[in-house]
N, C-alpha and C. Protein backbone atom coordinates (compact mmCIF):
# COMPACT_ATOMS: atom_id res chain seq x y z
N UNK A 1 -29.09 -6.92 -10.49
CA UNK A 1 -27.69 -6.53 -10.47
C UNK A 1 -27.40 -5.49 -9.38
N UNK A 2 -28.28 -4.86 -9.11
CA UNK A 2 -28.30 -3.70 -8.19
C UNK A 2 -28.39 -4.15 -6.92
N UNK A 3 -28.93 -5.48 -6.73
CA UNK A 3 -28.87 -5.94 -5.47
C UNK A 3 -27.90 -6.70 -4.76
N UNK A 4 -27.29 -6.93 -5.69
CA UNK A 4 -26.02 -7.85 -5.76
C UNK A 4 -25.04 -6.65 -5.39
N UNK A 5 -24.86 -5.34 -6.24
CA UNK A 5 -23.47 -4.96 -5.73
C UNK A 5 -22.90 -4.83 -6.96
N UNK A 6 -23.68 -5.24 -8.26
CA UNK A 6 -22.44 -5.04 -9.49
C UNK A 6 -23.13 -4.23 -10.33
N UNK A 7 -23.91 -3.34 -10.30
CA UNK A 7 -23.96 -1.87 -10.77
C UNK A 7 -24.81 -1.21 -10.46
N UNK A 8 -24.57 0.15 -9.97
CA UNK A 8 -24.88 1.39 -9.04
C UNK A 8 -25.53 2.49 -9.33
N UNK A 9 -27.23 2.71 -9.54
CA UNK A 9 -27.82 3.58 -10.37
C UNK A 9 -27.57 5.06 -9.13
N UNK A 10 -27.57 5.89 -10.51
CA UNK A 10 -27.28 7.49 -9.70
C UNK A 10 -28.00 8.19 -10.30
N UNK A 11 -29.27 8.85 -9.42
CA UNK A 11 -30.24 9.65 -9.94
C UNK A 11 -30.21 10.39 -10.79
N UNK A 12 -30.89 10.73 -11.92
CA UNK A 12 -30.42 11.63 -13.14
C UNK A 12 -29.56 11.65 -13.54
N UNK A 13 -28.35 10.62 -13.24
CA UNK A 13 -27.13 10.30 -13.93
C UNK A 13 -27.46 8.93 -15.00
N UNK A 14 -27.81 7.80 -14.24
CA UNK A 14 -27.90 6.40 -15.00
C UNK A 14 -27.65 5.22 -14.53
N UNK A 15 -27.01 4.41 -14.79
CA UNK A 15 -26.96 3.18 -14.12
C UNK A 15 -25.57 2.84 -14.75
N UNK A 16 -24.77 2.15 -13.89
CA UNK A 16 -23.17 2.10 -14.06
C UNK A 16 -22.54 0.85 -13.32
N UNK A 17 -21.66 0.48 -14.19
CA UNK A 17 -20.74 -1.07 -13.22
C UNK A 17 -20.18 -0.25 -12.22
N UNK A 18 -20.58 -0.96 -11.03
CA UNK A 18 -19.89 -0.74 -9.81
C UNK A 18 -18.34 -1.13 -9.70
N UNK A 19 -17.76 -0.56 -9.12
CA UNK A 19 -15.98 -0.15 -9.09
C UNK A 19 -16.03 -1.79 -8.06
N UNK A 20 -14.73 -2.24 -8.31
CA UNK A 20 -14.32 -3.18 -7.03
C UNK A 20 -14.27 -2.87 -5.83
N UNK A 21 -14.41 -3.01 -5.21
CA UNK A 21 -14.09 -2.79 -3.38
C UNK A 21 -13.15 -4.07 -2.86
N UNK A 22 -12.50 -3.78 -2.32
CA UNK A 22 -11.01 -4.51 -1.98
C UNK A 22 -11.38 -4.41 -0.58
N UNK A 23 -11.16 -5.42 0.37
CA UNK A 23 -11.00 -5.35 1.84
C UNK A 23 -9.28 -6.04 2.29
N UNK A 24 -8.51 -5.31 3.17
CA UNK A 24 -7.38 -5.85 3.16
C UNK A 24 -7.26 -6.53 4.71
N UNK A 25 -7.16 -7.46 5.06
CA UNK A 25 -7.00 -7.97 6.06
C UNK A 25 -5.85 -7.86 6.91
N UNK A 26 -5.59 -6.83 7.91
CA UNK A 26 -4.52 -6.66 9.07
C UNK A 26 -4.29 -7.63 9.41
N UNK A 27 -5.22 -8.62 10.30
CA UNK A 27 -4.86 -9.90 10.95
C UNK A 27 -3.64 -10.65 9.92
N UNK A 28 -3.08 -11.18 8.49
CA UNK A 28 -2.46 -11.45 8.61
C UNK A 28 -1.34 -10.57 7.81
N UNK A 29 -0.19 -11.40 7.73
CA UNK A 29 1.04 -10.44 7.09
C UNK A 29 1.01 -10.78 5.16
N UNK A 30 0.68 -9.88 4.67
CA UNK A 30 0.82 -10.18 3.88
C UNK A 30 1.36 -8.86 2.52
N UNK A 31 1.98 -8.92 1.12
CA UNK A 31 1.46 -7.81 0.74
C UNK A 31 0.76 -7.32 0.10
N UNK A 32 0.86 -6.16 -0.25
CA UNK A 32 -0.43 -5.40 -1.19
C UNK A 32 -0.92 -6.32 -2.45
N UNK A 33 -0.06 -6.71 -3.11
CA UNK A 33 -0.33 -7.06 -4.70
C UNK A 33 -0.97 -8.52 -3.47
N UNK A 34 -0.77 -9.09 -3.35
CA UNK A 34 -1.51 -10.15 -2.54
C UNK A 34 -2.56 -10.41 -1.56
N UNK A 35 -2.93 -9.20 -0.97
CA UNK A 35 -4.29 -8.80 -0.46
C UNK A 35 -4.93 -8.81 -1.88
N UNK A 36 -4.80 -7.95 -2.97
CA UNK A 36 -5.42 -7.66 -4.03
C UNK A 36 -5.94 -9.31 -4.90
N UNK A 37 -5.01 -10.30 -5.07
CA UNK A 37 -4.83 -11.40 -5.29
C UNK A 37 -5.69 -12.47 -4.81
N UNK A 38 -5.54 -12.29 -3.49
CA UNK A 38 -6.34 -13.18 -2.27
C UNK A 38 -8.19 -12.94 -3.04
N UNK A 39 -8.55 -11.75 -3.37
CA UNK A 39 -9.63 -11.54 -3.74
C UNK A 39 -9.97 -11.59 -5.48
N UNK A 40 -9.15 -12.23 -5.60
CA UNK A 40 -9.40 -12.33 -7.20
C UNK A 40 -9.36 -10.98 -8.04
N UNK A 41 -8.61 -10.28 -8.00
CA UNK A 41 -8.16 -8.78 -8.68
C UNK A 41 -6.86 -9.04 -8.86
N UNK A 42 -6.46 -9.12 -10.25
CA UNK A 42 -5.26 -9.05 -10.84
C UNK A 42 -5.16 -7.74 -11.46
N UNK A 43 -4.33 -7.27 -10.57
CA UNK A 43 -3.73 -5.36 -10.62
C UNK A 43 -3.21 -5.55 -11.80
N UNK A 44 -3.00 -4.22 -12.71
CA UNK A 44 -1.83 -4.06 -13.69
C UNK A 44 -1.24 -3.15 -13.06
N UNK A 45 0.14 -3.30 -13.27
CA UNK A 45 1.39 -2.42 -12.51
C UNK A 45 1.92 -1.70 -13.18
N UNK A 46 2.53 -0.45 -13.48
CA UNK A 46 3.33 0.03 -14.17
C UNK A 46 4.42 0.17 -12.63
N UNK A 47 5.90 -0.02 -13.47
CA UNK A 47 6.78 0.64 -12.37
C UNK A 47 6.77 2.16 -12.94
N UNK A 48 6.55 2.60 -12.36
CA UNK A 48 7.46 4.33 -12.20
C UNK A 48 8.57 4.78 -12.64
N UNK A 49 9.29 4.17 -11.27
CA UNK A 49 10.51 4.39 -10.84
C UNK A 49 11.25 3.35 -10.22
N UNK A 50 12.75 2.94 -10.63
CA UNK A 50 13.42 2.20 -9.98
C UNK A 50 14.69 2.95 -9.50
N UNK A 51 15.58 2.94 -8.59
CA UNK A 51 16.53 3.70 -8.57
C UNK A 51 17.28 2.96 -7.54
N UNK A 52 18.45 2.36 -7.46
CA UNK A 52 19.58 2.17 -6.39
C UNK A 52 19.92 3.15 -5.14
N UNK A 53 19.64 4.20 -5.63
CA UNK A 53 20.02 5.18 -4.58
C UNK A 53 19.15 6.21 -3.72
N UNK A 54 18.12 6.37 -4.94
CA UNK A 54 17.04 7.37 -3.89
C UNK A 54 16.41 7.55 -2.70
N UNK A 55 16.64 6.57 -2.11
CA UNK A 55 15.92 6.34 -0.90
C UNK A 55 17.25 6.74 0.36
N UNK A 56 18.26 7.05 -0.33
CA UNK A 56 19.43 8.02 0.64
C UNK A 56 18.64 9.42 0.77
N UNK A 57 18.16 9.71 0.11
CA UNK A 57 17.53 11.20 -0.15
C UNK A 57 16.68 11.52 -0.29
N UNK A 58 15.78 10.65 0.34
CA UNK A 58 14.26 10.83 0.36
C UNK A 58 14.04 11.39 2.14
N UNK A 59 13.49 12.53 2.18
CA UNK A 59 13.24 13.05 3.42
C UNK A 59 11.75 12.07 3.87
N UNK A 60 11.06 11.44 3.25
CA UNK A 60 9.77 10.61 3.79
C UNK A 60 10.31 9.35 4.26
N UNK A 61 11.50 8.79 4.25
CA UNK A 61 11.75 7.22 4.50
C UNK A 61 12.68 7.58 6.37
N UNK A 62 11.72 7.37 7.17
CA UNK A 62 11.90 7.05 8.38
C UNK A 62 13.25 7.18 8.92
N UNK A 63 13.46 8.02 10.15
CA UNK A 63 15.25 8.09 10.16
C UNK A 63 15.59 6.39 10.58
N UNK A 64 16.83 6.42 10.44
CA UNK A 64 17.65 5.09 11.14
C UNK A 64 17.19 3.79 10.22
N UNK A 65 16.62 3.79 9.17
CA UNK A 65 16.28 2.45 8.01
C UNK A 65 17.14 2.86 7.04
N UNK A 66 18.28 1.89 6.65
CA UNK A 66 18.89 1.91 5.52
C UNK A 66 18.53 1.53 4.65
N UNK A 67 17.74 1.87 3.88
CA UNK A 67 17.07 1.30 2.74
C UNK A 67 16.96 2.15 1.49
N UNK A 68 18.19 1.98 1.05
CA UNK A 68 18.38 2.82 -0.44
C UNK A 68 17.66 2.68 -1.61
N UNK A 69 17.64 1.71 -1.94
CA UNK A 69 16.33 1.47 -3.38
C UNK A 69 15.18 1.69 -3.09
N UNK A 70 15.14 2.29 -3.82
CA UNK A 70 13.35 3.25 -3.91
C UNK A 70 12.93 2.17 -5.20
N UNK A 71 11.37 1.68 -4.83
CA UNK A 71 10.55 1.65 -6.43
C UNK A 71 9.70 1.97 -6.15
N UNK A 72 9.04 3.09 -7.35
CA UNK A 72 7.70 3.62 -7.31
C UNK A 72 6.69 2.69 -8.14
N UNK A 73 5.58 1.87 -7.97
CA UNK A 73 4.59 0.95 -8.79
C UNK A 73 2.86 1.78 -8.99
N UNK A 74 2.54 2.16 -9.77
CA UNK A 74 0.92 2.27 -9.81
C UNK A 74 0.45 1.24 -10.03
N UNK A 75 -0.89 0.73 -9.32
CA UNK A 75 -1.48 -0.10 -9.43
C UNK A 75 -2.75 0.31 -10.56
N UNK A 76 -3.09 -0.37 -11.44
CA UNK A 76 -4.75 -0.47 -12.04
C UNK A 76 -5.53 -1.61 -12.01
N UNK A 77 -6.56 -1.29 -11.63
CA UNK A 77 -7.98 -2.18 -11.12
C UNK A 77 -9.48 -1.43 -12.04
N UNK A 78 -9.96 -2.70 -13.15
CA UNK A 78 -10.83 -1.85 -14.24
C UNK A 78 -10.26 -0.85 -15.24
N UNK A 79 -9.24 -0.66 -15.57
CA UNK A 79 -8.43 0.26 -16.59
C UNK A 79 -8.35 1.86 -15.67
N UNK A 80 -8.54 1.52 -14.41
CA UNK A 80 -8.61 3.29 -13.61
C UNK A 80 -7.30 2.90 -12.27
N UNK A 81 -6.70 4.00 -12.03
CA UNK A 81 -5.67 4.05 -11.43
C UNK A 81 -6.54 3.84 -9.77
N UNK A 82 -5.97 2.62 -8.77
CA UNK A 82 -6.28 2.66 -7.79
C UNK A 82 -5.13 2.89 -6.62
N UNK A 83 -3.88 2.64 -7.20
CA UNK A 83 -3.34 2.94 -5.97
C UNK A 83 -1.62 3.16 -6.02
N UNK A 84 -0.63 3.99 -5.22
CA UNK A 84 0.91 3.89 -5.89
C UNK A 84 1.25 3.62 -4.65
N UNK A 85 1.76 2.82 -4.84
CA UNK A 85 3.26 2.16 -4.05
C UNK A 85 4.50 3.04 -3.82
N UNK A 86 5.27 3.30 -2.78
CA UNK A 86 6.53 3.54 -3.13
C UNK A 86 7.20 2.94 -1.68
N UNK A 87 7.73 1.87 -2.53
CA UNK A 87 8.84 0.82 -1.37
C UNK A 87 10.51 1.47 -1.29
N UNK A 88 11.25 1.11 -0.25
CA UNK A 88 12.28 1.06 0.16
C UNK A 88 12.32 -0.41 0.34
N UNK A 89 13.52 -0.41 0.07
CA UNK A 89 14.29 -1.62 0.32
C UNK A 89 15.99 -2.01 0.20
N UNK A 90 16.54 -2.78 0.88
CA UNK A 90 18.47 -2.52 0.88
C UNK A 90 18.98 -2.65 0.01
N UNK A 91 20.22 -2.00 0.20
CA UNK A 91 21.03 -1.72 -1.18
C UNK A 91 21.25 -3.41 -2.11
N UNK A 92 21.07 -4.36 -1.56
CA UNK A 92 21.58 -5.80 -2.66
C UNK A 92 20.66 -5.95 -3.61
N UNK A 93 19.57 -5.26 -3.04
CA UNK A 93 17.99 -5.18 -4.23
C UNK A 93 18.56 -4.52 -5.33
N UNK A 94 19.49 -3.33 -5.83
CA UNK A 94 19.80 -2.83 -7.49
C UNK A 94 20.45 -3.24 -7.77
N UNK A 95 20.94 -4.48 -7.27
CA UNK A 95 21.78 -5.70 -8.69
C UNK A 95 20.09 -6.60 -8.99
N UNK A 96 19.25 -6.20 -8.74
CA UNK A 96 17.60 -7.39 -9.33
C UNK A 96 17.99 -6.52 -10.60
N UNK A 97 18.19 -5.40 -10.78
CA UNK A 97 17.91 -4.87 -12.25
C UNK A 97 16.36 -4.49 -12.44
N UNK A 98 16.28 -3.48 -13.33
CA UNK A 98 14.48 -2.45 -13.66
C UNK A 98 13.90 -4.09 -14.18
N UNK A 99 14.13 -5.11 -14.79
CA UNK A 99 13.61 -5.62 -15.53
C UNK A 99 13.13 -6.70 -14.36
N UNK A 100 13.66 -7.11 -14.17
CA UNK A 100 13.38 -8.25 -13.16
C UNK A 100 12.63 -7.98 -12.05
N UNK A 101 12.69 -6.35 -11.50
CA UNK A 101 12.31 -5.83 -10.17
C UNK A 101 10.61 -5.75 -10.49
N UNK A 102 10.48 -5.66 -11.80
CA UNK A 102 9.35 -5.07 -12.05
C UNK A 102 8.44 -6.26 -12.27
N UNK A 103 9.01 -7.44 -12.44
CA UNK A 103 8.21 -8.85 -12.53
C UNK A 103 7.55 -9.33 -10.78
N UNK A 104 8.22 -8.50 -10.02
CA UNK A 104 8.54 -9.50 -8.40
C UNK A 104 7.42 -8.08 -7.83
N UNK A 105 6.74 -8.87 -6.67
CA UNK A 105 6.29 -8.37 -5.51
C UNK A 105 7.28 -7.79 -4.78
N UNK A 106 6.90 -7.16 -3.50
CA UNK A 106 7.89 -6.46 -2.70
C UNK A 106 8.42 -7.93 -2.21
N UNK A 107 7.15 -8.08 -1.06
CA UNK A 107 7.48 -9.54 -0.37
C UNK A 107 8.11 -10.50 -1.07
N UNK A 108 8.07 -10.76 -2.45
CA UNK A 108 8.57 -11.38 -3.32
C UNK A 108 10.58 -11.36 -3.25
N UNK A 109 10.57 -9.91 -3.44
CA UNK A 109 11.69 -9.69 -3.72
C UNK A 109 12.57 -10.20 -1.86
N UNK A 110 11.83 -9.57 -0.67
CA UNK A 110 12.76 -9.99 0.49
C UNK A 110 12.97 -11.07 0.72
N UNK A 111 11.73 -12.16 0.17
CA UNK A 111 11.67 -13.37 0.89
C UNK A 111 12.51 -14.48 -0.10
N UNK A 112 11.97 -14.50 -1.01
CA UNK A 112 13.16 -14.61 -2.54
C UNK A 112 14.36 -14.75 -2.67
N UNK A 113 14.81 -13.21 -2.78
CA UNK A 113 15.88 -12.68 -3.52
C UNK A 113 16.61 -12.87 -2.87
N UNK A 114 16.08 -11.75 -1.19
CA UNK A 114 17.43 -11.37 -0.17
C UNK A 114 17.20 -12.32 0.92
N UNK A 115 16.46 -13.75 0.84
CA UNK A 115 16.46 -14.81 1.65
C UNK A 115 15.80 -14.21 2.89
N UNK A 116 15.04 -13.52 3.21
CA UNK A 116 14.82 -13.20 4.25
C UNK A 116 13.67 -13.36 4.84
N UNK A 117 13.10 -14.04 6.17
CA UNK A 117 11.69 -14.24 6.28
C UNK A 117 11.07 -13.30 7.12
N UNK A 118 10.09 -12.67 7.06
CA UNK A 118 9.64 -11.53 7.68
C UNK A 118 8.94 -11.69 9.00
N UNK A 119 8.87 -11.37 9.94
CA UNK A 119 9.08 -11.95 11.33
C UNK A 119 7.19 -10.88 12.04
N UNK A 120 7.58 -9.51 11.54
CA UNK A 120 6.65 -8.55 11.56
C UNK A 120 6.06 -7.54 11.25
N UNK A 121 5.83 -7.12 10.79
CA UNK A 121 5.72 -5.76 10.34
C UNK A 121 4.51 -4.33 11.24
N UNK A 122 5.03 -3.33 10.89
CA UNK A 122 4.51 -2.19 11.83
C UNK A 122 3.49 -1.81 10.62
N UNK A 123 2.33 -1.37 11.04
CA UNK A 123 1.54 -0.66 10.31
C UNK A 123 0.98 0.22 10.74
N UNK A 124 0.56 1.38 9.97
CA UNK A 124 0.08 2.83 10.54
C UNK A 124 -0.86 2.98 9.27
N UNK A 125 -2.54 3.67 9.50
CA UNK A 125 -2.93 4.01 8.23
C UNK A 125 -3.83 5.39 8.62
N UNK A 126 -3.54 6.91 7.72
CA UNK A 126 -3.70 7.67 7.72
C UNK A 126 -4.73 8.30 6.77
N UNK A 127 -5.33 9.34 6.70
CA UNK A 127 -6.24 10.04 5.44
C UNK A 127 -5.76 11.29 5.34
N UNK A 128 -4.89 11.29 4.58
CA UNK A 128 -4.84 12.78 3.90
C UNK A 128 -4.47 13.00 2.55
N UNK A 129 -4.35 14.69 2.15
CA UNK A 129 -4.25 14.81 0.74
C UNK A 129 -2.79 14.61 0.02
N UNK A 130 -2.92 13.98 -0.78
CA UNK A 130 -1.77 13.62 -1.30
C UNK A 130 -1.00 14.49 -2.28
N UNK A 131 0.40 14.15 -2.48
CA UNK A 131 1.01 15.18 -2.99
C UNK A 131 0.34 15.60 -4.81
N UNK A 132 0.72 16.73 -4.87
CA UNK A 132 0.64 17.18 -6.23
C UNK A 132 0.91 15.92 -7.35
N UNK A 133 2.12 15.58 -7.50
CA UNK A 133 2.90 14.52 -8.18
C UNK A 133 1.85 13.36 -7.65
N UNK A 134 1.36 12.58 -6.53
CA UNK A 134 0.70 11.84 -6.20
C UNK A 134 -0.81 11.56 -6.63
N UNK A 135 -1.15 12.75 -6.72
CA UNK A 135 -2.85 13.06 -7.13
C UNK A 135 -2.44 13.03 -8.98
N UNK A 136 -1.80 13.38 -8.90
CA UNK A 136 -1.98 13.76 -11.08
C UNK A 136 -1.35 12.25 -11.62
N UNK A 137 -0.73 11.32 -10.61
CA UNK A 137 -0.13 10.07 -10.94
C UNK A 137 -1.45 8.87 -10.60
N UNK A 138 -2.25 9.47 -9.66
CA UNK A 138 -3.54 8.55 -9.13
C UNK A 138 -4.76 8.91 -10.31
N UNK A 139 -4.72 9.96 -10.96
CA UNK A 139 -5.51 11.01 -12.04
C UNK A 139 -6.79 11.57 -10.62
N UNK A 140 -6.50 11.95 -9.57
CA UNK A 140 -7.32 12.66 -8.86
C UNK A 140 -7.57 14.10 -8.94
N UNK A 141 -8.68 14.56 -8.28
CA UNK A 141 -8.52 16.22 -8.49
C UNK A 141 -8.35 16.98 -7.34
N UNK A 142 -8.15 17.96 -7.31
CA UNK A 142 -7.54 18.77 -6.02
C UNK A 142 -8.02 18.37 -5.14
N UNK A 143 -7.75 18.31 -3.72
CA UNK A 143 -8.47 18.04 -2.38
C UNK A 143 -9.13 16.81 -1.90
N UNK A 144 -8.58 16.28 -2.97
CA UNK A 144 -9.02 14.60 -2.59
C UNK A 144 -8.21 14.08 -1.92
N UNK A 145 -9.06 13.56 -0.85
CA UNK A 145 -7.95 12.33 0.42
C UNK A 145 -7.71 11.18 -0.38
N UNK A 146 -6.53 10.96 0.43
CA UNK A 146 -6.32 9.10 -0.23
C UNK A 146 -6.13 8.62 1.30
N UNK A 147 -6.35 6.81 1.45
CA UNK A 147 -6.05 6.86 2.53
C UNK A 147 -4.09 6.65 2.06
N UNK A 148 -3.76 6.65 3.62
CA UNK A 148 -2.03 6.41 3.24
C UNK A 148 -1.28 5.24 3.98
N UNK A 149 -0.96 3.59 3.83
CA UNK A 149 -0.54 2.76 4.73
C UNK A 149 0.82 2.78 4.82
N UNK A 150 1.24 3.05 5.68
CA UNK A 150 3.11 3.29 5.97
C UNK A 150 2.97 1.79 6.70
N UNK A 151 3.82 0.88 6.31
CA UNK A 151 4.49 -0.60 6.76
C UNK A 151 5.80 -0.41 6.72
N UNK A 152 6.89 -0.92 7.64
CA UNK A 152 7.74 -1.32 7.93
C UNK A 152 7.51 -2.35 8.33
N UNK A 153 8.30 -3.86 7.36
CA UNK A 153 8.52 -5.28 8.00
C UNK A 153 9.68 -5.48 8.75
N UNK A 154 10.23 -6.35 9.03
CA UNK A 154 10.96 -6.69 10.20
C UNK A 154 11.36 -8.33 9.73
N UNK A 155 12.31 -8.43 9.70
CA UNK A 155 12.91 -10.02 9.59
C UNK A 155 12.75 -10.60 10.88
N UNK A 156 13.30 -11.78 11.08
CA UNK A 156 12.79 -12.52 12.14
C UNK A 156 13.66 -11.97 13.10
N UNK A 157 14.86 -11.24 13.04
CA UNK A 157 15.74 -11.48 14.03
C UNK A 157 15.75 -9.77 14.34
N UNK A 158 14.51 -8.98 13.69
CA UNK A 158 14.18 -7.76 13.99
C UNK A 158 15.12 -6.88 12.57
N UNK A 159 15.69 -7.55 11.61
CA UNK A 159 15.97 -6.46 10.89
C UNK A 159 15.38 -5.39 10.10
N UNK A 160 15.17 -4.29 9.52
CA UNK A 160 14.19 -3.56 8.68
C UNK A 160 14.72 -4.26 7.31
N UNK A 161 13.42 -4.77 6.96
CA UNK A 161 13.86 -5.69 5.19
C UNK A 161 13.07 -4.34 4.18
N UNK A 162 12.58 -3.97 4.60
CA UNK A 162 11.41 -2.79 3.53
C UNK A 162 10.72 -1.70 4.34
N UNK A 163 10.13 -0.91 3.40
CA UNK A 163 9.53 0.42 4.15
C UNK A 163 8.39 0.94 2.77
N UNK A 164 7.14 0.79 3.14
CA UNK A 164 6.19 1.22 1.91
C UNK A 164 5.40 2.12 2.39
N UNK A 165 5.15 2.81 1.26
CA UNK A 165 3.83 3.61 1.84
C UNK A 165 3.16 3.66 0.38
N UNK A 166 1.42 3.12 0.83
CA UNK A 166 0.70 2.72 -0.03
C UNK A 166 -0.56 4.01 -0.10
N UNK A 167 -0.73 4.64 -1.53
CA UNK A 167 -1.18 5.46 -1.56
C UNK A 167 -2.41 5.15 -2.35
N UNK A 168 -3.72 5.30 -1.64
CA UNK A 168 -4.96 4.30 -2.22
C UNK A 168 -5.95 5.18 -2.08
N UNK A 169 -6.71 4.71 -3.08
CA UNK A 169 -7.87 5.52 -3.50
C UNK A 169 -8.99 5.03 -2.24
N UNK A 170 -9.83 5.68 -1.52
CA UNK A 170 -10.37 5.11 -0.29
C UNK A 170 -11.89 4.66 -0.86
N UNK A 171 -12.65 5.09 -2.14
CA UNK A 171 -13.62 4.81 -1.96
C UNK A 171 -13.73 2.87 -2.70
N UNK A 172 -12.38 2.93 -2.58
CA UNK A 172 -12.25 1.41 -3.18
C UNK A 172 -11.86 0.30 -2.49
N UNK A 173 -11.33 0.66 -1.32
CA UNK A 173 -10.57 -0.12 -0.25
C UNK A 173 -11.02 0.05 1.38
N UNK A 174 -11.24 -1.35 2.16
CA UNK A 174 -11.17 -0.64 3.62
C UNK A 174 -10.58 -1.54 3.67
N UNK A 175 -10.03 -1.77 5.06
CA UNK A 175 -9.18 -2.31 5.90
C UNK A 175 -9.93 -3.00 6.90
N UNK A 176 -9.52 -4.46 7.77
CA UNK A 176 -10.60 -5.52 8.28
C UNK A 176 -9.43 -5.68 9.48
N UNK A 177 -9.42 -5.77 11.04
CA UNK A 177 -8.94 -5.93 11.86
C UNK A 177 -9.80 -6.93 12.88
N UNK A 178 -9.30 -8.28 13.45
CA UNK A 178 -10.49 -8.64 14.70
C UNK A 178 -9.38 -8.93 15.89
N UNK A 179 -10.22 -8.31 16.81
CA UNK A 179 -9.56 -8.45 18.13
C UNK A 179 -9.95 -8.98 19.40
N UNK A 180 -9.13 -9.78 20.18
CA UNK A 180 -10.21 -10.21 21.21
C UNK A 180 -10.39 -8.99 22.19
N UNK A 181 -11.43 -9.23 23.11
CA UNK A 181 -12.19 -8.47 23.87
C UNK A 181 -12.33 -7.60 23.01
N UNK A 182 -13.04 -6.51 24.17
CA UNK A 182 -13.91 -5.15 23.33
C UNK A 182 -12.60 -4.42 23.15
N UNK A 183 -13.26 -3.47 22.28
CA UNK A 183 -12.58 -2.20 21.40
C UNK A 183 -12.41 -1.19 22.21
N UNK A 184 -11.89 -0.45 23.20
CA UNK A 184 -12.13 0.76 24.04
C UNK A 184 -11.64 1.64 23.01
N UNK A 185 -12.14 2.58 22.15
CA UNK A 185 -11.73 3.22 21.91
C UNK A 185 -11.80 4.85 22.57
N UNK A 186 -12.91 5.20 23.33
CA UNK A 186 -13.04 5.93 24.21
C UNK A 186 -12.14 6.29 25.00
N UNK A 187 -11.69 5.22 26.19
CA UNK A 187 -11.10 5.66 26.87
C UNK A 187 -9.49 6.11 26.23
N UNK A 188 -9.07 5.62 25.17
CA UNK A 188 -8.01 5.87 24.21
C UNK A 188 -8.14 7.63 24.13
N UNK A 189 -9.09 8.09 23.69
CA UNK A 189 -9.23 9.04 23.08
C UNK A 189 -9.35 10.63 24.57
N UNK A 190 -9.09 9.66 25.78
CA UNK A 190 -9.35 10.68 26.69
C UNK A 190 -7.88 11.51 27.21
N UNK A 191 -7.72 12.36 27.18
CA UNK A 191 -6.31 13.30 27.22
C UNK A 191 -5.41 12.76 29.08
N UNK A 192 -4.85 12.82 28.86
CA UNK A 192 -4.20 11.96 30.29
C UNK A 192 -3.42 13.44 30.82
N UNK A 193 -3.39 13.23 32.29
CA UNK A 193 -2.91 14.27 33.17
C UNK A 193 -1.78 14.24 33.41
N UNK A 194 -1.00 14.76 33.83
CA UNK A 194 0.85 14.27 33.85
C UNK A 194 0.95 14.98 35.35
């Protein structure tokens, strides 16, 4: 079992089922609950939060995206909290109603609901410590990184359909990118002269 990957002895501790490890694939577009899916992990979700309006007044949702409905989702993977969601999306999304919103994927809900096909999306992924409210909602303890994926999709004709930022436990998840030619990351990293 130990060689396989499905449980993880720890010296003078014992021997224990190994946690899932999730790999999410950049190369294509897809979302979270469906990366998770693709690999045979059926998340349990709690929503949070649904709200029509919060996302007017959220200082974290990107200037110039109108995207008023906020929903907050925790994800669980093994009965332990792996990861919270909190999407933006346009105001026609709080006539779905808490009940219905909470049955649908994000992607679900743009491609679905508000007819819209998603053309691209921007991705950015970060490591840092997450908020107070964030860590005691993940059940983490002080000073723990999460990683953090901020996506903005894009309809085909360039509109902003959504805005997430996915707040994930890192020792459970990496991220898989392939690119042609080599990787320079070096010369990336060298300070440029002006």
């Amino acid at each position: 079992l130990a060689r396989t990957g499905q449980v993880v002895a720890r010296r003078g501790k014992g021997t224990f089922v190994a946690r899932v490890g999730v790999q999410h694939d950049l190369n294509t577009l897809q979302g979270f609950q469906d990366a998770l899916r693709s690999q045979g992990i059926e998340p349990e979700t709690e929503l949070l939060e649904f709200s029509a309006s919060a996302g007017r007044l959220d200082p974290n949702l990107p200037a110039g995206l109108d995207l008023p409905v906020r929903l907050r989702r925790r994800y669980i993977v093994g009965s332990e909290p792996f990861a919270l969601v909190e999407a933006y999306l346009p105001a026609q999304v709080g006539a779905l109603g808490e009940e219905r919103v909470r049955q649908l994927s994000v992607y679900d809900i743009v491609q679905h609901y508000l007819g819209l096909r998603i053309g691209r999306a921007d991705v950015a992924i970060e490591c840092r410590q997450p908020s107070h409210q964030i860590a005691n909602e993940l059940g983490l303890p002080k000073r723990t990184n999460v990683l953090v994926m901020h996506r903005t999709s894009f309809s085909g004709t360039g509109q902003p359909c959504e805005h997430m930022r996915i707040h994930i436990i890192p020792d459970r998840y990496s991220f898989k990118l392939s690119l042609p030619g080599p990787l320079e990351i070096a010369r990336a990293l060298q300070p440029t002269t002006a």
